[in-house]
Protein backbone atom coordinates (compact mmCIF):
# COMPACT_ATOMS: atom_id res chain seq x y z
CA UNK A 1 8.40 -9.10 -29.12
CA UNK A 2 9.84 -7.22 -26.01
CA UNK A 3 7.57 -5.55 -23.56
CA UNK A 4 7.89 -1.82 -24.96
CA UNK A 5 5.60 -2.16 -28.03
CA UNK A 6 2.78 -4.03 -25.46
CA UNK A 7 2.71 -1.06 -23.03
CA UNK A 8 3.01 1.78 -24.93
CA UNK A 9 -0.18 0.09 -26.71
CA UNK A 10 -2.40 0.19 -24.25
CA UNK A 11 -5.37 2.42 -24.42
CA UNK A 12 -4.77 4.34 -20.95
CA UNK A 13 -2.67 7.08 -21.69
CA UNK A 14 -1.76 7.00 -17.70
CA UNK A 15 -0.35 4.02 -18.39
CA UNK A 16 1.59 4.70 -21.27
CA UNK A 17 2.59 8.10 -19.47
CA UNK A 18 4.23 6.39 -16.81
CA UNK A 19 5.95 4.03 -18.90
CA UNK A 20 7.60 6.89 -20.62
CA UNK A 21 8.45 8.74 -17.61
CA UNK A 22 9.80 6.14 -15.28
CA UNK A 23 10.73 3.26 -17.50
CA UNK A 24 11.84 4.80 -20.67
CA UNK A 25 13.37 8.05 -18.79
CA UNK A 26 11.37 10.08 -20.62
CA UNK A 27 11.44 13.73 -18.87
CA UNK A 28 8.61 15.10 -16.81
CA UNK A 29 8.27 17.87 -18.99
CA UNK A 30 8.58 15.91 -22.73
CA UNK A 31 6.44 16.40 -25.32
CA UNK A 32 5.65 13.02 -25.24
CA UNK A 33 4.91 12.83 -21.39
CA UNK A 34 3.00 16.02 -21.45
CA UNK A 35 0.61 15.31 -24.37
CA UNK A 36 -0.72 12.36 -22.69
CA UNK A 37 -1.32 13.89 -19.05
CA UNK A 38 -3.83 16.35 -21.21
CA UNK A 39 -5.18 13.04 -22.22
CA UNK A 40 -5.77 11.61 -18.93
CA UNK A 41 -9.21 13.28 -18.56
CA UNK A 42 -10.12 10.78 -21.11
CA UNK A 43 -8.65 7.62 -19.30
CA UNK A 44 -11.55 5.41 -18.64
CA UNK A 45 -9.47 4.74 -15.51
CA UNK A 46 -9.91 8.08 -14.06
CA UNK A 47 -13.41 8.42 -15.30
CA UNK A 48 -14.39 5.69 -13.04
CA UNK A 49 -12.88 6.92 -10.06
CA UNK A 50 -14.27 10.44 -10.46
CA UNK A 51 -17.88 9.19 -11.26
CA UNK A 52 -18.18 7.83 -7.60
CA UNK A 53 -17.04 11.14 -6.12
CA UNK A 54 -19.67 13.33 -4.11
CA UNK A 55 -19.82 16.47 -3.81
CA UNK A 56 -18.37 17.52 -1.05
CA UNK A 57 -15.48 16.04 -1.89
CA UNK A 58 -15.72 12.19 -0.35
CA UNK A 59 -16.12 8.99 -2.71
CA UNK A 60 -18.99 6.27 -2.38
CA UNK A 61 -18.61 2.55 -2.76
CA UNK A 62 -20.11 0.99 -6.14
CA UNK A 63 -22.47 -0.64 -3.12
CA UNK A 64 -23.31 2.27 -1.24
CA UNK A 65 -21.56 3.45 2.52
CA UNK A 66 -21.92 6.15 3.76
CA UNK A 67 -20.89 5.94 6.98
CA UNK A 68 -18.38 9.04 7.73
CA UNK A 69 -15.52 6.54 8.46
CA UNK A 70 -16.53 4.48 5.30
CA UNK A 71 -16.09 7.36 3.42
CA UNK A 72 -12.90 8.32 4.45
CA UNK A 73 -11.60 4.57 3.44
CA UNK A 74 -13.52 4.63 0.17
CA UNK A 75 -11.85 8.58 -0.50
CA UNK A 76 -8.03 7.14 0.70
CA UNK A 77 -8.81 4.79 -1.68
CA UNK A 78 -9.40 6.51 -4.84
CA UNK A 79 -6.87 9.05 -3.80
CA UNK A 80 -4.50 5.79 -4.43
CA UNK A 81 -5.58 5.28 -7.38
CA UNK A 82 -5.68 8.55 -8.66
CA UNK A 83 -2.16 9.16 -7.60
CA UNK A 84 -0.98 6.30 -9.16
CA UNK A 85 -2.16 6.70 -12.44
CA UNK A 86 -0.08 9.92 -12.63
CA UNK A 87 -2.62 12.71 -11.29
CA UNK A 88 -0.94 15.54 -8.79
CA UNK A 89 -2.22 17.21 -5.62
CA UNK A 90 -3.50 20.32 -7.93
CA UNK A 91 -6.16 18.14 -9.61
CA UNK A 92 -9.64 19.41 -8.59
CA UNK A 93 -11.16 15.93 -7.71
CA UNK A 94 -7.79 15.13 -5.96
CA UNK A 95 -7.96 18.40 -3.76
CA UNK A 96 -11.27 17.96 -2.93
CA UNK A 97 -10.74 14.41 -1.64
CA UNK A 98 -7.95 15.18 0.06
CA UNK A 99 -9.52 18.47 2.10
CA UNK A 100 -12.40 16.28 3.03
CA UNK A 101 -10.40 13.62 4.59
CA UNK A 102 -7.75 16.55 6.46
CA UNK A 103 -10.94 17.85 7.77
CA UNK A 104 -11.91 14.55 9.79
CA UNK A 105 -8.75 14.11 11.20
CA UNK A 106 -8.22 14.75 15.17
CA UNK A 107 -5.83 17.04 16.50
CA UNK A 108 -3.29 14.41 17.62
CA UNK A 109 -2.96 13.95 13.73
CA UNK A 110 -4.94 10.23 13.62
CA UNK A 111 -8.54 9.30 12.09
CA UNK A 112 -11.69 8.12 13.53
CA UNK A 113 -11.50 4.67 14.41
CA UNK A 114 -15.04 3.12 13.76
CA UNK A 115 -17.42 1.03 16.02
CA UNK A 116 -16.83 -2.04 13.28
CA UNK A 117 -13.09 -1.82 14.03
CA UNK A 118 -13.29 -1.04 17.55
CA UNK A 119 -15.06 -4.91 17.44
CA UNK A 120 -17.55 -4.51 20.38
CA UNK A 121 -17.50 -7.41 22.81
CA UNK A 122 -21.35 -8.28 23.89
CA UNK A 123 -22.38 -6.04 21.69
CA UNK A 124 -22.04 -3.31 24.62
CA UNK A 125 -20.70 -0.13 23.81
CA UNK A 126 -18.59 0.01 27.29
CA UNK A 127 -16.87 -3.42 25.88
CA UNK A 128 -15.04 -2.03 23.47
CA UNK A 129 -11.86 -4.47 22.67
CA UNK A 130 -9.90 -1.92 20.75
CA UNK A 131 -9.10 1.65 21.23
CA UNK A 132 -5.93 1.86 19.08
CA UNK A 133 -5.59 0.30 15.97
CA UNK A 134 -2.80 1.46 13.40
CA UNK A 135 -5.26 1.17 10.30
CA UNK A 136 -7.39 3.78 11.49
CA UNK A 137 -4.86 6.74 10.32
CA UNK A 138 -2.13 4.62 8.18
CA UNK A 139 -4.73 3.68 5.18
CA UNK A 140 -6.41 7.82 5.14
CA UNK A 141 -2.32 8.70 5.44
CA UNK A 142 -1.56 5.92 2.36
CA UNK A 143 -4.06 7.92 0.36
CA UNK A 144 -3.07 11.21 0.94
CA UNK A 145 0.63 10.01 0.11
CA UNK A 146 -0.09 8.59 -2.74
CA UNK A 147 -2.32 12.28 -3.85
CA UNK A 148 1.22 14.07 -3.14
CA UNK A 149 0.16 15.09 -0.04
CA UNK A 150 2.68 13.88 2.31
CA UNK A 151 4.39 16.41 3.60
CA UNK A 152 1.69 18.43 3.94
CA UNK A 153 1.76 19.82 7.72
CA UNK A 154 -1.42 17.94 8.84
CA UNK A 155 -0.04 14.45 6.89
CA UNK A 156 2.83 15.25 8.86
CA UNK A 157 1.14 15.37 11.85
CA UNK A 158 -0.58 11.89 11.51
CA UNK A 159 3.21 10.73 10.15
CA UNK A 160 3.90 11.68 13.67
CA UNK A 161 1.09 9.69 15.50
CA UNK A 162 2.33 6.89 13.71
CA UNK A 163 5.29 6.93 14.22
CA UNK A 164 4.42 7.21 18.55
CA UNK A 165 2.44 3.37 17.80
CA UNK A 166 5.48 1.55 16.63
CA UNK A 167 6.30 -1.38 19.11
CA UNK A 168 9.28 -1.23 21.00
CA UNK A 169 10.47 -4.23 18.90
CA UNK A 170 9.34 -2.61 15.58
CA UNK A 171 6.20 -3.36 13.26
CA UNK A 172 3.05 -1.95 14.10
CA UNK A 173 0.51 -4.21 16.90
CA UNK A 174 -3.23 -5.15 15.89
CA UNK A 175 -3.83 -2.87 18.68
CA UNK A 176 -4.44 -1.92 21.64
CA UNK A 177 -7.29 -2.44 24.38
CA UNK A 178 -6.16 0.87 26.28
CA UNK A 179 -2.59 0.93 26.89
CA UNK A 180 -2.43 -2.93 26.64
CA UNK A 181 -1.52 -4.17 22.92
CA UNK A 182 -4.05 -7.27 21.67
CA UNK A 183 -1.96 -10.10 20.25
CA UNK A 184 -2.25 -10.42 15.70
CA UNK A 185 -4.11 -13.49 14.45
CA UNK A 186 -1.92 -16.31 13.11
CA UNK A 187 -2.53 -15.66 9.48
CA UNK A 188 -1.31 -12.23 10.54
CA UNK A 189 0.98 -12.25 13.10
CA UNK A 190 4.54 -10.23 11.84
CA UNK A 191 7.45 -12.47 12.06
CA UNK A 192 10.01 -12.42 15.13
CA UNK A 193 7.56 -10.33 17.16
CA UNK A 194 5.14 -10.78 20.10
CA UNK A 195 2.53 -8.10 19.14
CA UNK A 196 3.74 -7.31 15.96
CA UNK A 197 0.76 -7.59 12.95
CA UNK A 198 0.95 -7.77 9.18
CA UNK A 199 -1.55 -5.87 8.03
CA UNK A 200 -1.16 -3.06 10.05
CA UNK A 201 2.89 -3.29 9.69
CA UNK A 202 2.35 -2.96 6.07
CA UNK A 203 -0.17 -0.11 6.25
CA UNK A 204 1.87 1.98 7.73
CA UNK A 205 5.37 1.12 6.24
CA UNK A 206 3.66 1.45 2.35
CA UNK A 207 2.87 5.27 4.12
CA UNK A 208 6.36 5.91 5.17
CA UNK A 209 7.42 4.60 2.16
CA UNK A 210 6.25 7.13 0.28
CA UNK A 211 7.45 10.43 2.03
CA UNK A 212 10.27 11.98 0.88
CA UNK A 213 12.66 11.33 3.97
CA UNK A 214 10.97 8.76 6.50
CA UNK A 215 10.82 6.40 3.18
CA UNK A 216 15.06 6.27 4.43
CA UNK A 217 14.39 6.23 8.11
CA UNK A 218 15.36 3.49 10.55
CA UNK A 219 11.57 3.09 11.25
CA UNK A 220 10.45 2.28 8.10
CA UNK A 221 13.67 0.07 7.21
CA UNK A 222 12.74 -1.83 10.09
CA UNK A 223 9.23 -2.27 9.33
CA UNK A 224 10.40 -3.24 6.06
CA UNK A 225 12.73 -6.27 7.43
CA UNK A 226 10.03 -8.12 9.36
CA UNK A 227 7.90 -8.01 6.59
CA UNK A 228 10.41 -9.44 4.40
CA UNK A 229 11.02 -12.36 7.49
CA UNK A 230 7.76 -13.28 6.22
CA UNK A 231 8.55 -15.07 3.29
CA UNK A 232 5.53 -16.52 1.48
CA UNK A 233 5.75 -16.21 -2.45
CA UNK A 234 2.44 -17.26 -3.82
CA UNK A 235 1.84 -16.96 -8.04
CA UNK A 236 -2.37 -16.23 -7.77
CA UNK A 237 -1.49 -12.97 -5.13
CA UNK A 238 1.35 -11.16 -7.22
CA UNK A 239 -0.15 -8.25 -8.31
CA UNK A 240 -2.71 -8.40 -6.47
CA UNK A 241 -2.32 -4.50 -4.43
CA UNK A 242 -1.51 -3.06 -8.10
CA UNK A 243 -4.88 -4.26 -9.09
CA UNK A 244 -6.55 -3.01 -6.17
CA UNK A 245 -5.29 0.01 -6.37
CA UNK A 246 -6.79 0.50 -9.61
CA UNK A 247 -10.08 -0.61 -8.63
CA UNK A 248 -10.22 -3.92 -10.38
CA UNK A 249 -9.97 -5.40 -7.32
CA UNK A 250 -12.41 -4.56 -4.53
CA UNK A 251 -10.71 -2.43 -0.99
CA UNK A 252 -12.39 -5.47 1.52
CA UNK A 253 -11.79 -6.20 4.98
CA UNK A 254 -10.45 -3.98 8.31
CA UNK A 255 -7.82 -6.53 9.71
CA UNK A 256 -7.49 -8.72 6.41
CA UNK A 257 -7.16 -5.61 4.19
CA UNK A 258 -3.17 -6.77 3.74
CA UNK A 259 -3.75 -10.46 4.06
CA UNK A 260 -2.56 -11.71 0.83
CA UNK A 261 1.50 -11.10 1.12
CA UNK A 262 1.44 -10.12 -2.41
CA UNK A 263 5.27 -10.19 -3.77
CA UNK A 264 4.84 -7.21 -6.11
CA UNK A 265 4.02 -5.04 -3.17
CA UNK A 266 6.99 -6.22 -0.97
CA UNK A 267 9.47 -5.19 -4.05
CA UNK A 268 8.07 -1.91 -4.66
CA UNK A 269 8.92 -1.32 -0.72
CA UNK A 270 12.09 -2.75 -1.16
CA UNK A 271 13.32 -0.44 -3.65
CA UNK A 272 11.74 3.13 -2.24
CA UNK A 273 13.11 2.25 1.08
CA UNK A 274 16.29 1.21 0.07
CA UNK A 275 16.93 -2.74 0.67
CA UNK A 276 19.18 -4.13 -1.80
CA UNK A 277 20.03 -7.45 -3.61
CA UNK A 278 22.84 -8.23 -1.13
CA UNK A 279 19.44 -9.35 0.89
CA UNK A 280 19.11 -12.52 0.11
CA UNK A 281 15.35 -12.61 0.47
CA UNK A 282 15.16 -9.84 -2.04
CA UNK A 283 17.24 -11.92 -4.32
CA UNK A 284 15.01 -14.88 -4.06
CA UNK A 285 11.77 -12.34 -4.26
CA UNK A 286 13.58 -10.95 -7.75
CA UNK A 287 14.27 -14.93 -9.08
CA UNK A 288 10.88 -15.54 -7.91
CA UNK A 289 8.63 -12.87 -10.02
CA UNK A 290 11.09 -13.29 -12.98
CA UNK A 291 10.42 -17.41 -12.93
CA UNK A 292 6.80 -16.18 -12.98
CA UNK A 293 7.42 -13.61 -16.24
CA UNK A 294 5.98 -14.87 -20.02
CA UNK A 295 6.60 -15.30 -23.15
CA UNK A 296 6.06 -11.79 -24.57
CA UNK A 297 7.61 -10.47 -21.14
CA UNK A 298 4.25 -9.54 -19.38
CA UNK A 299 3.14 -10.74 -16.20
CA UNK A 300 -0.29 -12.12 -16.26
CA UNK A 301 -2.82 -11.26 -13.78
CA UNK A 302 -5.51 -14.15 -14.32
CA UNK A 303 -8.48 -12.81 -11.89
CA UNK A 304 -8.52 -9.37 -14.14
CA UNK A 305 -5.98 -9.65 -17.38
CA UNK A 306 -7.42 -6.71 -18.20
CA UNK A 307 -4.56 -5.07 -15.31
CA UNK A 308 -1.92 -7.48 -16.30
CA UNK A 309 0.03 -4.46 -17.84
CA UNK A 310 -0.47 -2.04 -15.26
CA UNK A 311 1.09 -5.17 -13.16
CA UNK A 312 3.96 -5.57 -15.53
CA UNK A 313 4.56 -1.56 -15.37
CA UNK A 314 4.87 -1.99 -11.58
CA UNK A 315 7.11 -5.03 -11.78
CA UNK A 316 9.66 -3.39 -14.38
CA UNK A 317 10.03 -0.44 -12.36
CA UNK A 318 10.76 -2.42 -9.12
CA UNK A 319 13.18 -4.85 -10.93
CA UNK A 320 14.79 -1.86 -12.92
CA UNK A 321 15.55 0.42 -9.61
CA UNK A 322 16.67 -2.34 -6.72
CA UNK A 323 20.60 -1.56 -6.27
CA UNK A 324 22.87 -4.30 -6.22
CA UNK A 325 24.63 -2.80 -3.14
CA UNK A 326 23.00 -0.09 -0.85
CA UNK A 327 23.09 0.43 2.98
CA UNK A 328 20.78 -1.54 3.72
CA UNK A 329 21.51 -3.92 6.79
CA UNK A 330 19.02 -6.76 7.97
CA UNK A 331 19.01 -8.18 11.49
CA UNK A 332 16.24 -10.89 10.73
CA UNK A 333 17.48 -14.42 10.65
CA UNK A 334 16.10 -16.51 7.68
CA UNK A 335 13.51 -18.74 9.68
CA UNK A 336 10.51 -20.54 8.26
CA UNK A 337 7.40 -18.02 8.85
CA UNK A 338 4.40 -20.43 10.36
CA UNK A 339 1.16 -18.16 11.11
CA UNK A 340 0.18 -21.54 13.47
CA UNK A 341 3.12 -22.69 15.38
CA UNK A 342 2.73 -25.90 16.93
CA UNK A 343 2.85 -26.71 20.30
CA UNK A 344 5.37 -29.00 21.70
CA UNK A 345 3.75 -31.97 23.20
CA UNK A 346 4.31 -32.45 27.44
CA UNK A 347 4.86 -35.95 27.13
């Protein structure tokens, strides 16, 4: 039994949408393709996201926040999901959410960043340790990306602001206190740079990614190689931003919300921005996930295996549209990634 017959049978006609569309080449405007997007209204999938929408346009948290900041996360997030299952910009729900976060945004294009990120030292509000940090306008801009709203002026605006915070050396910093940048944590800290961190490096290179002409850019390629200098392939984590995505797995954490260097996630990068095989830590990623593939050619996602086909989707398309030869040019040496160096010893 090959994969085609398990997809295609699963009861969310997003799913089986996409499968048509952009693993069996099915076109946008099939018979096929366009009977189930009618269906989609019925997708327990989207059901659940739009149950949690208020109504002014902003989503809630199955445990409550409303915090204006927390909404804008929680709205970025289900805008994600809702994009990826398939839904466009013209959707109502996806409009609304998408107005709702423009109209929070600041005039130099970024978000609000939020007294729990800004991490007050001595619990005084004149100690505050950061006044930068790339999350605050790469996660509403991932959202809004993923809704088709990209090059919409104002997402082009905060495309812009982002695009000002790269470091000089490339990758995105935790921060900054002022103008001075605050070193990443180990378990973050972005390979063959000072400042550089992982979690906001990914942020905002999964939002380039997705826009029709910085996805090719040298900014986002070069975000995209010191990610890849990471190099940590873990079994329990591949997947594991599909099934977030989705909602089966929970949107946690400010600095840790890209902790897990989840495999799946780095390949779906790898082909929108254009790295190819010729990489040799592509080529190990691609040996690595297909090692990992079973016996009815699905990928299993133990926490939820309710998502393991949406995971296997994701996979397929990755694996089906890496090139064998691009462009693509790495300047990253191969070097064992350690988040805690250690120290030589004096004596």
């Amino acid at each position: 039994m090959t994969w085609v017959p398990l997809l295609l049978a699963d009861p969310s006609p997003s799913l089986r949408m996409l499968v048509l569309r952009d693993l069996l080449n099915r076109p946008e405007d099939g018979e096929e393709v366009c009977e189930l997007k009618k269906l989609q209204e019925k997708d327990h999938l989207i059901l659940n996201f739009l149950a949690l929408q208020n109504e002014e346009g902003s989503w809630r948290g199955r445990e409550g926040g409303d915090a204006v900041v927390g909404k804008i996360r929680l709205t970025a997030q289900a805008l994600m999901g809702l994009g990826y299952a398939g839904l466009s910009r013209e959707h109502a729900a996806v409009k609304r959410g998408a107005e709702f976060i423009f109209a929070h945004q600041h005039e130099d294009g970024s978000w609000p960043l939020s007294t729990q990120e800004a991490v007050l030292d001595d619990t005084q509000l004149s100690d505050i340790k950061y006044h930068m940090i790339p999350l605050q306008t790469a996660l509403p801009l991932l959202g809004l990306a993923w809704a088709g709203y990209a090059t919409d002026p104002r997402a082009e605006r905060a495309y812009d602001w982002l695009l000002k915070e790269q470091l000089p050396q490339g990758g995105w910093p935790s921060g900054r206190h002022r103008e001075k940048y605050i070193f990443a944590a180990g378990y973050r800290r972005l390979a063959h740079t000072k400042y550089g961190c992982r979690t906001n490096t990914t942020a905002a290179v999964s939002a380039l990614a997705l826009h029709p002409k910085q996805r090719t850019s040298q900014t986002a390629r070069r975000g995209l190689d010191l990610l890849l200098a990471h190099e940590q392939r873990q079994a329990h984590t591949l997947g594991f931003e599909v099934a977030r995505i989705i909602g089966a797995e929970r949107p946690r954490g400010n600095f840790t919300y890209f902790r897990r260097y989840d495999v799946a996630q780095i390949l779906d990068l790898s082909w929108r921005i254009g790295a190819s095989l010729e990489d040799g830590r592509v080529a190990d990623n691609v040996k690595f996930v297909k090692e990992l593939r079973g016996p009815y050619g699905l990928w299993e996602y133990k926490r939820h295996p309710e998502v393991s086909r949406w995971i296997t989707f994701d996979l397929l398309r990755s694996l089906s549209r890496l090139d064998e030869e691009t462009d693509w040019l790495s300047m990253e040496p191969r070097t064992p990634f350690q988040p805690y160096p250690r120290k030589p010893r004096r004596f």
